[in-house]
N, C-alpha and C. Protein backbone atom coordinates (compact mmCIF):
# COMPACT_ATOMS: atom_id res chain seq x y z
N UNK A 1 14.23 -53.18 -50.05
CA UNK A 1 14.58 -52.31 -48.97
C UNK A 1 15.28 -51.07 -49.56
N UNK A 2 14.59 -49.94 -48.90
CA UNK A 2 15.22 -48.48 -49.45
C UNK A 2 16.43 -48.40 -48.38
N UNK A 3 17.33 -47.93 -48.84
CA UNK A 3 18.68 -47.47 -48.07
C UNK A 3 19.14 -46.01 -47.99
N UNK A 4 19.22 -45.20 -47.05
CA UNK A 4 19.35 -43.93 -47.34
C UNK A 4 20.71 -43.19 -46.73
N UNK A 5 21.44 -42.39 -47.39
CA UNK A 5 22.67 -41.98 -47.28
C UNK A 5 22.37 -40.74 -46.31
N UNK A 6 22.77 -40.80 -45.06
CA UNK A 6 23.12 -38.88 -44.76
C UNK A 6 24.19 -38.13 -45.66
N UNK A 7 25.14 -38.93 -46.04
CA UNK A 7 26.72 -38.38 -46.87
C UNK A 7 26.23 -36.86 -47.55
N UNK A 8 25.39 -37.05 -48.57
CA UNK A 8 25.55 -36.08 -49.50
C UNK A 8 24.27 -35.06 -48.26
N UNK A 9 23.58 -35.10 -47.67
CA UNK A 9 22.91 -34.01 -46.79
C UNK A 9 24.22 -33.51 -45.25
N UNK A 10 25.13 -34.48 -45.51
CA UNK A 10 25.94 -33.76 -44.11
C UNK A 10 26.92 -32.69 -44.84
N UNK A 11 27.33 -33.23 -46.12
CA UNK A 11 28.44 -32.45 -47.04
C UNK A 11 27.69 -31.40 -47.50
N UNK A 12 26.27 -31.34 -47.93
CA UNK A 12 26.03 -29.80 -48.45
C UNK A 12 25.67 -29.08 -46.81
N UNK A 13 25.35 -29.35 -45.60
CA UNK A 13 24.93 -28.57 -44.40
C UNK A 13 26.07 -28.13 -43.91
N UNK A 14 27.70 -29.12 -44.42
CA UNK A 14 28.99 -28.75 -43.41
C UNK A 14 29.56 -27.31 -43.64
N UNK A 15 29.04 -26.86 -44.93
CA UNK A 15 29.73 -25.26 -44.66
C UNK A 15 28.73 -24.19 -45.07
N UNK A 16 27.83 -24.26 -44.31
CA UNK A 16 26.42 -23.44 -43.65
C UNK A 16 27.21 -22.86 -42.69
N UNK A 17 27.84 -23.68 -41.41
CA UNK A 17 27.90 -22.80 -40.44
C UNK A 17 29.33 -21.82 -40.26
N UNK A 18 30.22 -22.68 -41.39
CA UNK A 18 31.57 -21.53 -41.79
C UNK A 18 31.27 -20.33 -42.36
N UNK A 19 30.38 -20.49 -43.44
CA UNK A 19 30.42 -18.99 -44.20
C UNK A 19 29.14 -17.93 -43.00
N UNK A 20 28.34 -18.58 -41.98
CA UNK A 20 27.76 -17.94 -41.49
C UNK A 20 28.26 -16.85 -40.61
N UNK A 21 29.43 -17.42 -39.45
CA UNK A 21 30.26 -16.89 -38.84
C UNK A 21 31.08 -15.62 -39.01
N UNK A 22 31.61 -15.94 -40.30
CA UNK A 22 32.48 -14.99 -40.87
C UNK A 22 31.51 -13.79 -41.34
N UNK A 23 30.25 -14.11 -41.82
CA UNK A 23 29.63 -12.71 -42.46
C UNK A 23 28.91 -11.50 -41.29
N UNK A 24 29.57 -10.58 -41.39
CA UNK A 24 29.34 -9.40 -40.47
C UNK A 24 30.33 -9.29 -39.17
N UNK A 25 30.94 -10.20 -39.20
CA UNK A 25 31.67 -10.38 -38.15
C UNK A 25 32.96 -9.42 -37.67
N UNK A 26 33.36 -8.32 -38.13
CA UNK A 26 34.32 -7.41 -38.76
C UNK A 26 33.81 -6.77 -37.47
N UNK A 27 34.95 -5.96 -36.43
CA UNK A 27 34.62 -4.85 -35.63
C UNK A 27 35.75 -3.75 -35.81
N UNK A 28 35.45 -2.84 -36.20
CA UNK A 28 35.99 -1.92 -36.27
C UNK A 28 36.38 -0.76 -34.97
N UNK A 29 37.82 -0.21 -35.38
CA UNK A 29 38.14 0.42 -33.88
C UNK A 29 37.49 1.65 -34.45
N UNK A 30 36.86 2.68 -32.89
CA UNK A 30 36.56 3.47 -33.55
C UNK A 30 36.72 5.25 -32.57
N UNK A 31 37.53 4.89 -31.74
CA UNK A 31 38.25 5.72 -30.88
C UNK A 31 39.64 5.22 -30.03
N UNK A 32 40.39 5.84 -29.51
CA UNK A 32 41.52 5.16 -28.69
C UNK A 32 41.46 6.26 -27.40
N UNK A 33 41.61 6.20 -26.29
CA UNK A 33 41.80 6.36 -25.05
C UNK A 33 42.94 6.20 -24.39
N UNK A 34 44.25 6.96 -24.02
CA UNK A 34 45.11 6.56 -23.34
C UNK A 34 45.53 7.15 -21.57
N UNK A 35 45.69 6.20 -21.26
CA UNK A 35 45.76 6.53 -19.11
C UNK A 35 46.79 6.50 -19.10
N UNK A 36 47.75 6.74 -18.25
CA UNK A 36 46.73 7.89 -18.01
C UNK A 36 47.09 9.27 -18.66
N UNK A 37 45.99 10.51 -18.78
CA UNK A 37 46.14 11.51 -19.88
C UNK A 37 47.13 12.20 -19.66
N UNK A 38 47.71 12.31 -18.39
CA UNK A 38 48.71 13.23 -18.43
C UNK A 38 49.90 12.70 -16.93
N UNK A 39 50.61 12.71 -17.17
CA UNK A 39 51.68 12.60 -16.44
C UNK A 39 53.51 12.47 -15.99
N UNK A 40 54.10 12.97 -15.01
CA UNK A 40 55.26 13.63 -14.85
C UNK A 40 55.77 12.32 -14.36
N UNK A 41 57.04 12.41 -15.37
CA UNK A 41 58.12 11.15 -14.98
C UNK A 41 58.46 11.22 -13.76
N UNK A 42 58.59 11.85 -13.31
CA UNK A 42 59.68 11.94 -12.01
C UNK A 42 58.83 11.22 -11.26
N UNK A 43 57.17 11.35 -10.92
CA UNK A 43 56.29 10.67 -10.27
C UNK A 43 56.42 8.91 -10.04
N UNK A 44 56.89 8.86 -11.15
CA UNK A 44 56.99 7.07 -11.18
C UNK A 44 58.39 6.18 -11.31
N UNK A 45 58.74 5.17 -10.72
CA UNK A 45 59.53 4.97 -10.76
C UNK A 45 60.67 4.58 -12.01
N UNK A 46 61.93 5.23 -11.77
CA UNK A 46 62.79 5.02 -12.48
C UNK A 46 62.50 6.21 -13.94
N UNK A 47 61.45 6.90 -13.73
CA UNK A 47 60.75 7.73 -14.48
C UNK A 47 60.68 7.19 -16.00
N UNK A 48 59.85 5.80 -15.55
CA UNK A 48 59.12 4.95 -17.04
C UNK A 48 57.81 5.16 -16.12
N UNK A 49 56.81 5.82 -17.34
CA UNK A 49 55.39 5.55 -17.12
C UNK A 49 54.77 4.52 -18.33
N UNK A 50 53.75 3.93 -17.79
CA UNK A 50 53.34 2.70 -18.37
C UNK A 50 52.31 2.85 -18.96
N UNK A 51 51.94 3.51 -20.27
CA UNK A 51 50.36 4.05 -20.81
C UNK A 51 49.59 3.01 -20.85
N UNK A 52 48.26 3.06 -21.25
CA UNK A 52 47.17 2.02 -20.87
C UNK A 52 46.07 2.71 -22.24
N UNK A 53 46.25 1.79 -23.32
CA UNK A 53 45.57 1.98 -24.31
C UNK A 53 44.10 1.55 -24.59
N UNK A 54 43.03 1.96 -24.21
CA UNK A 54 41.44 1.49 -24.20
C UNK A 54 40.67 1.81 -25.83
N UNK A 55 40.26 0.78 -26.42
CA UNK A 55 39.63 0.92 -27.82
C UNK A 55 38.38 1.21 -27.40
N UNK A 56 37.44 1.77 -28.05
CA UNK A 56 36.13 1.23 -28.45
C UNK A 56 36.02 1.19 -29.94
N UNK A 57 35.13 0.18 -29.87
CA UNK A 57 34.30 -0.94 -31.10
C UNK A 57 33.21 -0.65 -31.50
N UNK A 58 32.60 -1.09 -32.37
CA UNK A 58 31.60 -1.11 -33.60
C UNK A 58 30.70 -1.62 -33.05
N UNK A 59 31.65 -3.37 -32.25
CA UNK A 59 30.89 -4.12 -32.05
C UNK A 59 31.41 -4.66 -30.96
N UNK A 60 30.81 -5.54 -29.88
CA UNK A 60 31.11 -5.62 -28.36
C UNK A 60 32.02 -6.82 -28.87
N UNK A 61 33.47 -6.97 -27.83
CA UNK A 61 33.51 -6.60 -26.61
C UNK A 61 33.87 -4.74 -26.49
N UNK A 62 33.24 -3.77 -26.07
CA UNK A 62 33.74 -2.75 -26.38
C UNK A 62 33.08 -1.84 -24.85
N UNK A 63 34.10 -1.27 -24.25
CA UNK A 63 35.53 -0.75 -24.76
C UNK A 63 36.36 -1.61 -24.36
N UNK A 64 37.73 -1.90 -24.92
CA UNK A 64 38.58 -3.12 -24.52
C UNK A 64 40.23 -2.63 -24.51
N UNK A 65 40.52 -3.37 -23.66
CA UNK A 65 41.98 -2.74 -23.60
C UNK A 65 42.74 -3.47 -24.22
N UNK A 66 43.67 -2.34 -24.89
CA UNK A 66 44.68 -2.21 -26.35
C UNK A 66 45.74 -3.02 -25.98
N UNK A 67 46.38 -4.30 -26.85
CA UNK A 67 47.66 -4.57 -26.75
C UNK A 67 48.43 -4.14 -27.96
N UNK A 68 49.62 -4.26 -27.63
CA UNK A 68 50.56 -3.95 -29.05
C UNK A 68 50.38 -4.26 -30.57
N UNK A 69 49.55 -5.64 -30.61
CA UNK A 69 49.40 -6.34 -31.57
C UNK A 69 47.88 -5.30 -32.31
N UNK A 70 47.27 -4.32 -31.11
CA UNK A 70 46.30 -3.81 -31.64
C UNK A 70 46.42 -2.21 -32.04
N UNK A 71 46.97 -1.63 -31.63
CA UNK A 71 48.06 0.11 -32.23
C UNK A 71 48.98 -0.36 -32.02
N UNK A 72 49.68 1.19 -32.57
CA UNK A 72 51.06 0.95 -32.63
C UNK A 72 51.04 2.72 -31.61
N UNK A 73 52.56 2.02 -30.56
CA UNK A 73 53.13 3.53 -29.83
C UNK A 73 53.92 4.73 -30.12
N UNK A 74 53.85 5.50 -29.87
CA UNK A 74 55.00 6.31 -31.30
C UNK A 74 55.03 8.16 -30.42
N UNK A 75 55.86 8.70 -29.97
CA UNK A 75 56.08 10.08 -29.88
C UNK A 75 55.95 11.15 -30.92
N UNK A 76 54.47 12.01 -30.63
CA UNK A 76 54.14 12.97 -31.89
C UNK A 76 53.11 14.27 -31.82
N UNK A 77 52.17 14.43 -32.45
CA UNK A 77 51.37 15.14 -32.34
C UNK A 77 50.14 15.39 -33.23
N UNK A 78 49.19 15.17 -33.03
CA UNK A 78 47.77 15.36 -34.12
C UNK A 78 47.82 14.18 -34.71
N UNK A 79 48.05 13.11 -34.34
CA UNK A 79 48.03 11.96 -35.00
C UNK A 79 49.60 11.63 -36.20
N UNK A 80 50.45 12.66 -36.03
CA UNK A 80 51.77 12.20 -36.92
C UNK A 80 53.06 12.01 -35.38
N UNK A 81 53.58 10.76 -36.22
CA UNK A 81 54.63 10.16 -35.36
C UNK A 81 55.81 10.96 -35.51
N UNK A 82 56.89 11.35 -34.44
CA UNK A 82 58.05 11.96 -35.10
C UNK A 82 58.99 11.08 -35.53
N UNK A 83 59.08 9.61 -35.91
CA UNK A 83 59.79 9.38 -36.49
C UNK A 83 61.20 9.09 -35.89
N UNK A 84 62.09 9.30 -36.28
CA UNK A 84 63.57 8.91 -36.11
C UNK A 84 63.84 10.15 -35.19
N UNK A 85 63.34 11.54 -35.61
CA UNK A 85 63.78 13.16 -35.06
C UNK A 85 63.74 12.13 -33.49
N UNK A 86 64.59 12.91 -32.77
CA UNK A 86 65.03 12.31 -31.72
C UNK A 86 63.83 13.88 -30.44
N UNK A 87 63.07 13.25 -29.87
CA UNK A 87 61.81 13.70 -29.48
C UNK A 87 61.76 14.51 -28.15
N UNK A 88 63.03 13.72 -27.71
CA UNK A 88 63.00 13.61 -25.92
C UNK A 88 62.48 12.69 -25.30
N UNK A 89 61.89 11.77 -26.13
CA UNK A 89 61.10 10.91 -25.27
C UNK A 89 61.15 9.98 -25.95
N UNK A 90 60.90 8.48 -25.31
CA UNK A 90 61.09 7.39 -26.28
C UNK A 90 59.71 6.78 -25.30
N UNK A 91 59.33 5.91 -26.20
CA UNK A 91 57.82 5.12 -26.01
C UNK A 91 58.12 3.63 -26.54
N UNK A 92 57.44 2.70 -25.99
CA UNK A 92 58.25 1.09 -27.12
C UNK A 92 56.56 0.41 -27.13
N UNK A 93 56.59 -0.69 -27.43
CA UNK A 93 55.51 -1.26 -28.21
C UNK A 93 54.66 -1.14 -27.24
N UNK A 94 54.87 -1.43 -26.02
CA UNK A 94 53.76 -1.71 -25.03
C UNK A 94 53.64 -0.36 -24.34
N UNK A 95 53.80 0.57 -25.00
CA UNK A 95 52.98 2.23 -24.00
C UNK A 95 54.06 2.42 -23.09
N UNK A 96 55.37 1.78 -22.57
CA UNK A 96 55.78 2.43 -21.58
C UNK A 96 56.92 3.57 -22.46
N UNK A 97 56.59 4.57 -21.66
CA UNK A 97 57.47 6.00 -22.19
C UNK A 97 58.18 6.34 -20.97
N UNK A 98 59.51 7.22 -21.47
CA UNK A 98 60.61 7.74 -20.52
C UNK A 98 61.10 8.80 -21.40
N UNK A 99 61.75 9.92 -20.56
CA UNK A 99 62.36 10.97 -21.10
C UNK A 99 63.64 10.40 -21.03
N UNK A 100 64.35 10.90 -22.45
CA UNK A 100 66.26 10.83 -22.56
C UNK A 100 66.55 11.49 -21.93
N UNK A 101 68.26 11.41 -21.80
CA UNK A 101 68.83 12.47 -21.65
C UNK A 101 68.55 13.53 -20.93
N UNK A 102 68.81 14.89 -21.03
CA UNK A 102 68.86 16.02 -20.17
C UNK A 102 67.29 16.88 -20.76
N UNK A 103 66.50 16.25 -21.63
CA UNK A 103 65.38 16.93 -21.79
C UNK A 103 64.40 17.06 -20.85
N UNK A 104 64.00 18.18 -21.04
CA UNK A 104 63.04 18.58 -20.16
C UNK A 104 61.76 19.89 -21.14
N UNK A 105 60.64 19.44 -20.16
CA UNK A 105 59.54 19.52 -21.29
C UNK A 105 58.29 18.79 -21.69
N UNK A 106 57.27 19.22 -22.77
CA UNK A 106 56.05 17.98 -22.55
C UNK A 106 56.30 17.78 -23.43
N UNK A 107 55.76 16.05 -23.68
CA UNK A 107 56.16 15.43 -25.38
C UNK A 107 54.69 14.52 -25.27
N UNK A 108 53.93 14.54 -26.66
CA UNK A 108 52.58 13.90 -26.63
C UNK A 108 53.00 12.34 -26.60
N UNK A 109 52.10 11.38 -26.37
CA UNK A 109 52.53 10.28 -26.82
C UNK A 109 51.57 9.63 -27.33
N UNK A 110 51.39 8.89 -28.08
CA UNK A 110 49.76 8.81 -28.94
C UNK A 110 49.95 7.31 -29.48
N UNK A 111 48.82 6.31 -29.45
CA UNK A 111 48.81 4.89 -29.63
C UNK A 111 47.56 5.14 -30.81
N UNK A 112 47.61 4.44 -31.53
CA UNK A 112 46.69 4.63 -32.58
C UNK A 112 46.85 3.33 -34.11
N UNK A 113 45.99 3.52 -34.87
CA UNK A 113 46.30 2.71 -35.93
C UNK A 113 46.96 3.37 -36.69
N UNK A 114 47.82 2.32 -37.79
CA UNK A 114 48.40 3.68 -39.42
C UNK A 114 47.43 3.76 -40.35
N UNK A 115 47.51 4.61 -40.88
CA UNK A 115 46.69 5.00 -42.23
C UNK A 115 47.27 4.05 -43.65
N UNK A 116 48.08 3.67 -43.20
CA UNK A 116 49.10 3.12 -44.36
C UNK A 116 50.33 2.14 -43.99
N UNK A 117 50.32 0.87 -44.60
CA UNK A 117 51.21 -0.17 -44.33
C UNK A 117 52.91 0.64 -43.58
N UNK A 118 53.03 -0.05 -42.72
CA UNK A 118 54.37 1.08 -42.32
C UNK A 118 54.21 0.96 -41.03
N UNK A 119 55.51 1.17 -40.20
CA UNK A 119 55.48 1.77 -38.87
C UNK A 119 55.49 3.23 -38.40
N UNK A 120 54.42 3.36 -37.74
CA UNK A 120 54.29 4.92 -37.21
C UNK A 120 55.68 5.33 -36.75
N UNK A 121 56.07 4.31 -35.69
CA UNK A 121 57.50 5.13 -34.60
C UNK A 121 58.37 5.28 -35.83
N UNK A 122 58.74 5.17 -37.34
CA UNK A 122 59.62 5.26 -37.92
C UNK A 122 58.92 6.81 -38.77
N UNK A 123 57.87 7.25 -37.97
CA UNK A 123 57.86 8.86 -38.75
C UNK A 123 56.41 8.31 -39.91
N UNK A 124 55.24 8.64 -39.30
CA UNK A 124 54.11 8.31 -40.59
C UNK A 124 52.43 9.02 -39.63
N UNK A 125 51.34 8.77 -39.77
CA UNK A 125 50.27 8.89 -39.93
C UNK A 125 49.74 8.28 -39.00
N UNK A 126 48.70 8.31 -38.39
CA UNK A 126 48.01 7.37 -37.45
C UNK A 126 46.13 8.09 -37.67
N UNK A 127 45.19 6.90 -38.12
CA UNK A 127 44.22 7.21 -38.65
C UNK A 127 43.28 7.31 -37.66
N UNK A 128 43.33 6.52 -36.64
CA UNK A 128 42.72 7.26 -34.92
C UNK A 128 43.69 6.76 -34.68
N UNK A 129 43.80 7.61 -33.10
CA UNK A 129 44.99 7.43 -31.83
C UNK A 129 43.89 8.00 -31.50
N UNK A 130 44.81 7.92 -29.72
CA UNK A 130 44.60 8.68 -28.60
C UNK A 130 45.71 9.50 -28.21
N UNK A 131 45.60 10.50 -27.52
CA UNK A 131 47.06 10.75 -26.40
C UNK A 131 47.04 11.23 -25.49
N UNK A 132 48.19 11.32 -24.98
CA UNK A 132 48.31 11.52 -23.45
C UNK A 132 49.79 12.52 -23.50
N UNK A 133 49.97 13.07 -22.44
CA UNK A 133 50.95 14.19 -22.00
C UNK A 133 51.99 13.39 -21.39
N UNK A 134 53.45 13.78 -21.32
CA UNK A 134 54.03 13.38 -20.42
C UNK A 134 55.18 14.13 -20.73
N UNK A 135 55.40 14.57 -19.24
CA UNK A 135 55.83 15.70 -18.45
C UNK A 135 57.76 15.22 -18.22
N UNK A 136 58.53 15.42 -18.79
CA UNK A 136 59.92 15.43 -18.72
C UNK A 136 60.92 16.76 -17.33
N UNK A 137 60.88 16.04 -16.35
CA UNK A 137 61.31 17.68 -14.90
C UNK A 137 62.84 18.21 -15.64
């Protein structure tokens, strides 16, 4: 009587379908969108507006909306963060922005990736963003 093993045909088929998964699988961001584009504190309450960061992708699901874990928020312009310089405006991880103090004035606010290990809001680069206006009375 012949006896036949699956063992050694299940162990070479078991990582067929790991390395398959992983190859091509990479989506890249490849614009940022922020809502809304422009708007005056005073309009909303307590004058915190709540930005709304939209990616599109390489590859679907696309376009998809941005959490913190996916840009970073930061007060700036052309894609550079201002950093520590005190702006008039403060922004925190999740898009919501407010004007300080007695400023008054427009300050960009822009969600985007870094170009380079680092936090943008501490003053750096952002390799796409989006932005949006917001209006200090």
């Amino acid at each position: 009587m012949v006896r036949c093993s699956l063992r050694p045909l299940f162990l070479f088929l078991l990582p067929l379908p790991l390395f398959s998964v992983g190859c091509g699988s990479s989506r890249d961001l490849q614009s940022v969108t922020i809502l809304p584009a422009a708007a005056n504190a005073q309009n909303f309450p307590n004058g915190k507006v709540a930005f709304t960061a939209t990616g599109v992708f390489s590859k679907p699901p696309s376009p998809e909306t941005l959490t913190n874990m996916d840009v970073s928020w930061c007060v700036g312009s052309q894609g550079t963060c201002a950093g520590n310089i005190n702006p008039g405006v403060t922004v925190d991880g999740n898009g919501v922005a407010s004007c300080l103090g007695n400023f008054t004035g427009t300050r960009t606010i822009l969600a985007g990736k870094a170009k380079s290990v680092g936090m943008p809001d501490q003053g750096g680069q952002l390799s796409i963003f989006g932005s949006a206006q917001l209006t200090c009375p």
